[in-house]
C-alpha atoms as a PDB file:
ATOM      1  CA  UNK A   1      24.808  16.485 -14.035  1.00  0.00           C
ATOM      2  CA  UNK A   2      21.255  16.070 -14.140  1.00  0.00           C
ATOM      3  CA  UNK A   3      18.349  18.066 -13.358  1.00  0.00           C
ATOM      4  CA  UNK A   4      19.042  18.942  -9.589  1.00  0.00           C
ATOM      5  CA  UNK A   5      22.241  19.640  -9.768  1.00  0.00           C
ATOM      6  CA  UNK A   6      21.818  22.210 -12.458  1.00  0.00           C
ATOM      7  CA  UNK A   7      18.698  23.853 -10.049  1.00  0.00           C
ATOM      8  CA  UNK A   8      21.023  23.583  -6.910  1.00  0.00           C
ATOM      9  CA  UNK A   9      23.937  25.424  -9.532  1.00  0.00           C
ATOM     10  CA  UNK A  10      21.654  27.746 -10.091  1.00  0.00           C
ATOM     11  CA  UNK A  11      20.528  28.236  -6.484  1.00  0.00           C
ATOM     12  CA  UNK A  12      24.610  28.259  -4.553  1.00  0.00           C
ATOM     13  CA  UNK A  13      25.332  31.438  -7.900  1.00  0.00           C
ATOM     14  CA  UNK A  14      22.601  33.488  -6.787  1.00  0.00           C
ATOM     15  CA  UNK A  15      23.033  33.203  -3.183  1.00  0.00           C
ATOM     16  CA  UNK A  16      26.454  31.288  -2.140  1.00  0.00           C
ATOM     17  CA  UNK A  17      24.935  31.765   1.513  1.00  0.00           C
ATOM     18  CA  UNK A  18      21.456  29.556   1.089  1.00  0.00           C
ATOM     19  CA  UNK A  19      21.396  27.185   3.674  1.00  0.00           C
ATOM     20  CA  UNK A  20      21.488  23.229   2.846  1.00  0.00           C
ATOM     21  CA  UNK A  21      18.580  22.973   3.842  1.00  0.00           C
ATOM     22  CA  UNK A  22      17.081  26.076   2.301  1.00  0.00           C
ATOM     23  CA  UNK A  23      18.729  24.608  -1.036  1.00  0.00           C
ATOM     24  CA  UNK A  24      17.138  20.601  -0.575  1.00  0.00           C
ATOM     25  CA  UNK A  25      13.255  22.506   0.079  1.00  0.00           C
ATOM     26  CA  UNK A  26      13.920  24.315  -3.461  1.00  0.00           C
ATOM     27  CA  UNK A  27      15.339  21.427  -4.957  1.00  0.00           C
ATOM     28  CA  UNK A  28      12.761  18.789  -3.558  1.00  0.00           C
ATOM     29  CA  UNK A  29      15.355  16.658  -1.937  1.00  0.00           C
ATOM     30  CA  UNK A  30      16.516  15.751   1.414  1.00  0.00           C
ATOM     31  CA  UNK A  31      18.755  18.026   3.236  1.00  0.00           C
ATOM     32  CA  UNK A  32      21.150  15.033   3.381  1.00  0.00           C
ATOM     33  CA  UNK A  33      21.131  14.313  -0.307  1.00  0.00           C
ATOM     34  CA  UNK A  34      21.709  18.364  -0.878  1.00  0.00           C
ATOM     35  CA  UNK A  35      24.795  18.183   1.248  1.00  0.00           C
ATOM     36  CA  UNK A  36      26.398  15.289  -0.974  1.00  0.00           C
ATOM     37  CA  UNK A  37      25.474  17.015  -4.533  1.00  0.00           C
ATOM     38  CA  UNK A  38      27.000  20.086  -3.686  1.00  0.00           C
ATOM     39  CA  UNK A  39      30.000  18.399  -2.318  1.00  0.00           C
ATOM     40  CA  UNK A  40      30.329  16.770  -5.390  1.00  0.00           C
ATOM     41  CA  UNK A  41      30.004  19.264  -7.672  1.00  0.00           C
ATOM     42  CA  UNK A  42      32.618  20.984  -5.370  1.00  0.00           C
ATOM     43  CA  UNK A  43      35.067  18.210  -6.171  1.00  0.00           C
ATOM     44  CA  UNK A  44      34.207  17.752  -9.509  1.00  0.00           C
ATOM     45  CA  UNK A  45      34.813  21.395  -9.974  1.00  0.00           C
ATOM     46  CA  UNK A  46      31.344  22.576 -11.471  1.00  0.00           C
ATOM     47  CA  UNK A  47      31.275  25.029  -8.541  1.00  0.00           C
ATOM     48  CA  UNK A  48      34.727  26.359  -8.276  1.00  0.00           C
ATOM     49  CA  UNK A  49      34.544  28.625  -5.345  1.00  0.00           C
ATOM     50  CA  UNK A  50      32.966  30.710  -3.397  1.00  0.00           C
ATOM     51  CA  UNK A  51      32.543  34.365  -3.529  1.00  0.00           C
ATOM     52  CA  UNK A  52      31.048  37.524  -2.212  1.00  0.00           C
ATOM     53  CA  UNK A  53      30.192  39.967  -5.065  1.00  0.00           C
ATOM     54  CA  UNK A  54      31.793  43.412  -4.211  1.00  0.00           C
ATOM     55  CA  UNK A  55      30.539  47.066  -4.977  1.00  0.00           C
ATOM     56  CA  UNK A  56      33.394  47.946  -7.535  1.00  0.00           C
ATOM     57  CA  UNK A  57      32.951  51.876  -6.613  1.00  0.00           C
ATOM     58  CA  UNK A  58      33.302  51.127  -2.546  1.00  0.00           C
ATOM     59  CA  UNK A  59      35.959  49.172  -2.887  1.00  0.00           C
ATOM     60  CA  UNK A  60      37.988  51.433  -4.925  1.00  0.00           C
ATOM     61  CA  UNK A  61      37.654  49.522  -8.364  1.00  0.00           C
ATOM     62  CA  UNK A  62      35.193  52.218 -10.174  1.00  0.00           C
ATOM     63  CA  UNK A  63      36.498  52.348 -13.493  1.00  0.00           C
ATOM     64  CA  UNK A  64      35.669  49.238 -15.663  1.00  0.00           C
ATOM     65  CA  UNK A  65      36.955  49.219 -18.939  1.00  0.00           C
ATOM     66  CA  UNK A  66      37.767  46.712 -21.804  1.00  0.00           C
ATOM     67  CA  UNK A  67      41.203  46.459 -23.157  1.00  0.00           C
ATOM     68  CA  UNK A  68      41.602  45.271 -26.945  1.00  0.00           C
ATOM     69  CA  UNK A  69      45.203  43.881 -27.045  1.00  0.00           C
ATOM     70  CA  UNK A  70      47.068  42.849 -30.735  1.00  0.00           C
ATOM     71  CA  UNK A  71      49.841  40.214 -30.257  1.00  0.00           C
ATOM     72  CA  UNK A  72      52.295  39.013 -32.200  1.00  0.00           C
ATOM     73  CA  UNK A  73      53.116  35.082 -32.040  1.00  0.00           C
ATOM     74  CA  UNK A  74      56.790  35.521 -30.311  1.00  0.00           C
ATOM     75  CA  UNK A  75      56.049  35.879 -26.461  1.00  0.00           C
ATOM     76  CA  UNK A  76      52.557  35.432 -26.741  1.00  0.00           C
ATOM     77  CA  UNK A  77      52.167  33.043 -24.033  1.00  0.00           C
ATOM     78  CA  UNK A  78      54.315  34.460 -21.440  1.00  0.00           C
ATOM     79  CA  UNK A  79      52.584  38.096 -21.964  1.00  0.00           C
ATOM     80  CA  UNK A  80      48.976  36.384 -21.315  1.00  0.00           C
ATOM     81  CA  UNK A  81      50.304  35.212 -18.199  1.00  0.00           C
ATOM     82  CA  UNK A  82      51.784  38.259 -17.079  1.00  0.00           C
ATOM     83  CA  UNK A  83      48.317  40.077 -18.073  1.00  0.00           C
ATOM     84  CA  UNK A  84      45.921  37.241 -16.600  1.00  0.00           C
ATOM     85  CA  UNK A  85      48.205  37.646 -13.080  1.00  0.00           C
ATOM     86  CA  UNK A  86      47.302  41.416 -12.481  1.00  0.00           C
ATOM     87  CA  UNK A  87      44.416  41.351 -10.338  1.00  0.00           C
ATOM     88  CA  UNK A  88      43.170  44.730 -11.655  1.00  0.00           C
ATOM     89  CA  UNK A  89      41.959  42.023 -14.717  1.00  0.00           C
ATOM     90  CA  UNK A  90      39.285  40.448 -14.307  1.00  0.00           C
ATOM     91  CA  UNK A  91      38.725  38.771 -17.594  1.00  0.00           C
ATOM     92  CA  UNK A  92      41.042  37.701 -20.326  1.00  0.00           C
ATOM     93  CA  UNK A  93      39.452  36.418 -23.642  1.00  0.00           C
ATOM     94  CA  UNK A  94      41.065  35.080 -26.497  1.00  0.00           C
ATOM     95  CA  UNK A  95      39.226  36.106 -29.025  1.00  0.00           C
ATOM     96  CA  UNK A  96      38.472  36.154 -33.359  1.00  0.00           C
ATOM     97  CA  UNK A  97      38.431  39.152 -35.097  1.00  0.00           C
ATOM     98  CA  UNK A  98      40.655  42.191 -35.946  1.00  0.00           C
ATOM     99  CA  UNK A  99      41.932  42.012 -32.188  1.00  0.00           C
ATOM    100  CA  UNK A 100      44.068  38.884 -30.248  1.00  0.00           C
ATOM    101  CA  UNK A 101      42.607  39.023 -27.166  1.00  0.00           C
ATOM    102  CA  UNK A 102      39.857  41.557 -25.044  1.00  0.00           C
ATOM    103  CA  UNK A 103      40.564  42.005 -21.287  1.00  0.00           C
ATOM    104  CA  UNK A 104      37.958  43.144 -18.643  1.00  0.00           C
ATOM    105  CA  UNK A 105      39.851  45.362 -16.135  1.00  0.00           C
ATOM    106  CA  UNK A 106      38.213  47.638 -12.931  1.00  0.00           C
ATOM    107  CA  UNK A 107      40.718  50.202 -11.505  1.00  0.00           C
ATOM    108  CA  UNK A 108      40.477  53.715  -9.337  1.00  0.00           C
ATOM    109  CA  UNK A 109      40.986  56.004 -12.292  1.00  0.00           C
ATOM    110  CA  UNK A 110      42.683  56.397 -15.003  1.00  0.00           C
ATOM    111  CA  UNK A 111      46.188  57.404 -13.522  1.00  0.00           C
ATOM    112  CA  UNK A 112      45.857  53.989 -12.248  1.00  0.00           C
ATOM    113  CA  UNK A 113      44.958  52.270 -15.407  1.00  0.00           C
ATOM    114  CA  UNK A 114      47.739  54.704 -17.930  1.00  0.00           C
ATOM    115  CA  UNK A 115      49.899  53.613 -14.915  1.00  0.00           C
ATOM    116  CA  UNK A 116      49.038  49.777 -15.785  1.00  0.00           C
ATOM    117  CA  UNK A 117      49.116  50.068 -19.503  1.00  0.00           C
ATOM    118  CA  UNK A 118      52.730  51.825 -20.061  1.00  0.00           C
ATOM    119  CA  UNK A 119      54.094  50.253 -17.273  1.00  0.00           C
ATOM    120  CA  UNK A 120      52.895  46.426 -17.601  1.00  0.00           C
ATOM    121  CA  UNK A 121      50.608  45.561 -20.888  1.00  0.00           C
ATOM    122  CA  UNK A 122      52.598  47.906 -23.834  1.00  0.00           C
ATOM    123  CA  UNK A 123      55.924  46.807 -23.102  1.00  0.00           C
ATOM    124  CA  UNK A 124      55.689  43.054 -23.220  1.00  0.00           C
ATOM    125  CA  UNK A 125      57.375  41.949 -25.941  1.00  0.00           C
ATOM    126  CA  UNK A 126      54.243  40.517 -27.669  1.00  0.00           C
ATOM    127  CA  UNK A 127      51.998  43.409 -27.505  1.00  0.00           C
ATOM    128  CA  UNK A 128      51.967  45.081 -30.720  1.00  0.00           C
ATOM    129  CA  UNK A 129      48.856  47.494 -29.802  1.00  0.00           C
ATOM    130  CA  UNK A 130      46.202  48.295 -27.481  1.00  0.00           C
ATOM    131  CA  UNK A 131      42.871  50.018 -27.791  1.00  0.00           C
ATOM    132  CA  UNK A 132      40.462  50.946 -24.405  1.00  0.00           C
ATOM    133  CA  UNK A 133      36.765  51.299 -24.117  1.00  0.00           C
ATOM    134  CA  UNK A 134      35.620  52.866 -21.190  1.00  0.00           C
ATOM    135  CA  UNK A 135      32.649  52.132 -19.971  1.00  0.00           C
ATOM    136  CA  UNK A 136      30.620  55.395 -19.392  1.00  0.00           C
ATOM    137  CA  UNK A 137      27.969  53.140 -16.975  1.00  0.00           C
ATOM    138  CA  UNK A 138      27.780  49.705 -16.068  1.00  0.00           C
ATOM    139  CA  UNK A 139      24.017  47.971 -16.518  1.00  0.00           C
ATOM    140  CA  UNK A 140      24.502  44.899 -15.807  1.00  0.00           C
ATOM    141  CA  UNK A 141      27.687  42.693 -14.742  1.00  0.00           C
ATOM    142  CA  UNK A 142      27.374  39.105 -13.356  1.00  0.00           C
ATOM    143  CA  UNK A 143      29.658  36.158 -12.651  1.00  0.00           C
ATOM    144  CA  UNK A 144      26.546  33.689 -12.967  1.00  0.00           C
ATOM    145  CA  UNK A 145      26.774  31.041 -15.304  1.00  0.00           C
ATOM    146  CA  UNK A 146      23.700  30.398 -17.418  1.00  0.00           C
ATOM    147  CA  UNK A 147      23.222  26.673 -16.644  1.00  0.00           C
ATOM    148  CA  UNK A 148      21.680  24.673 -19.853  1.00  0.00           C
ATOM    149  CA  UNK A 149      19.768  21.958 -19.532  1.00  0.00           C
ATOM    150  CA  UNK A 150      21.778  18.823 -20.487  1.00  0.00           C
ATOM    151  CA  UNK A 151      24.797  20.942 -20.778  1.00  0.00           C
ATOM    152  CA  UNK A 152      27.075  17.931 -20.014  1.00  0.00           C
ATOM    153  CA  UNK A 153      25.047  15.019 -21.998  1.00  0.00           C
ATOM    154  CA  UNK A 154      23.352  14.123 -18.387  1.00  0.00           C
END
């Protein structure tokens, strides 16, 4: 990946609509040569899809919270499955610390997310605990990648 194909990453996050040749004028390339780097990096999988970014409140997904989860070792796997396959989860992150994992999840309310934790996280087998922060207001929240320079050794 070298240096145009980390602006024209940059570029297809912030605006998955820009035009090729919108894209190849901010890039300095041809329009041509824009169309064949981003279907590259399409099959390469640097971009992986493409999205529209939702209001979470209009579309009935107002409530973000984060979801510390302990695990024990038996059933570990199939229970991080089960969790990453709700789509009320948005993020699951194995992570270090006092805690196994952290989830990101955006629901209604909280009938809707009790509903989710005693009826789906708390009883797998491998959850030992759980412990929810709400959050009161969300600042920011973004999907975009920061792309470094030389990220891949190119």
């Amino acid at each position: 990946m070298d240096e145009f194909d980390r602006k024209i990453c940059e570029i297809v996050q912030r605006d998955g609509r820009a035009s090729s040749a919108a894209i190849a004028k901010a890039v300095g390339v041809p329009t041509s040569t824009a169309n064949d780097r981003l279907r590259r990096l399409s099959s390469t999988g640097a971009i992986q899809g493409w999205h529209a970014r939702l209001d979470a409140e209009r579309v009935g997904a107002g409530l973000a919270c984060f979801v510390l989860i302990d695990m024990g070792y038996e059933g570990e796997e199939s229970a991080v499955t089960t969790i990453c396959a709700r789509p009320e989860v948005m993020e699951v992150h194995h992570i270090s610390g006092a805690h196994s994992y952290l989830a990101k999840i955006r629901v209604r309310d909280m009938a809707v997310l009790e509903t989710l934790l005693a009826e789906v996280i708390k009883p797998l087998p491998a959850v030992q605990s759980t412990e929810t922060i709400f959050a009161i207001r969300t600042l920011k929240e973004t999907a975009e990648v920061p792309v470094a320079p030389g990220a891949d050794g190119g």
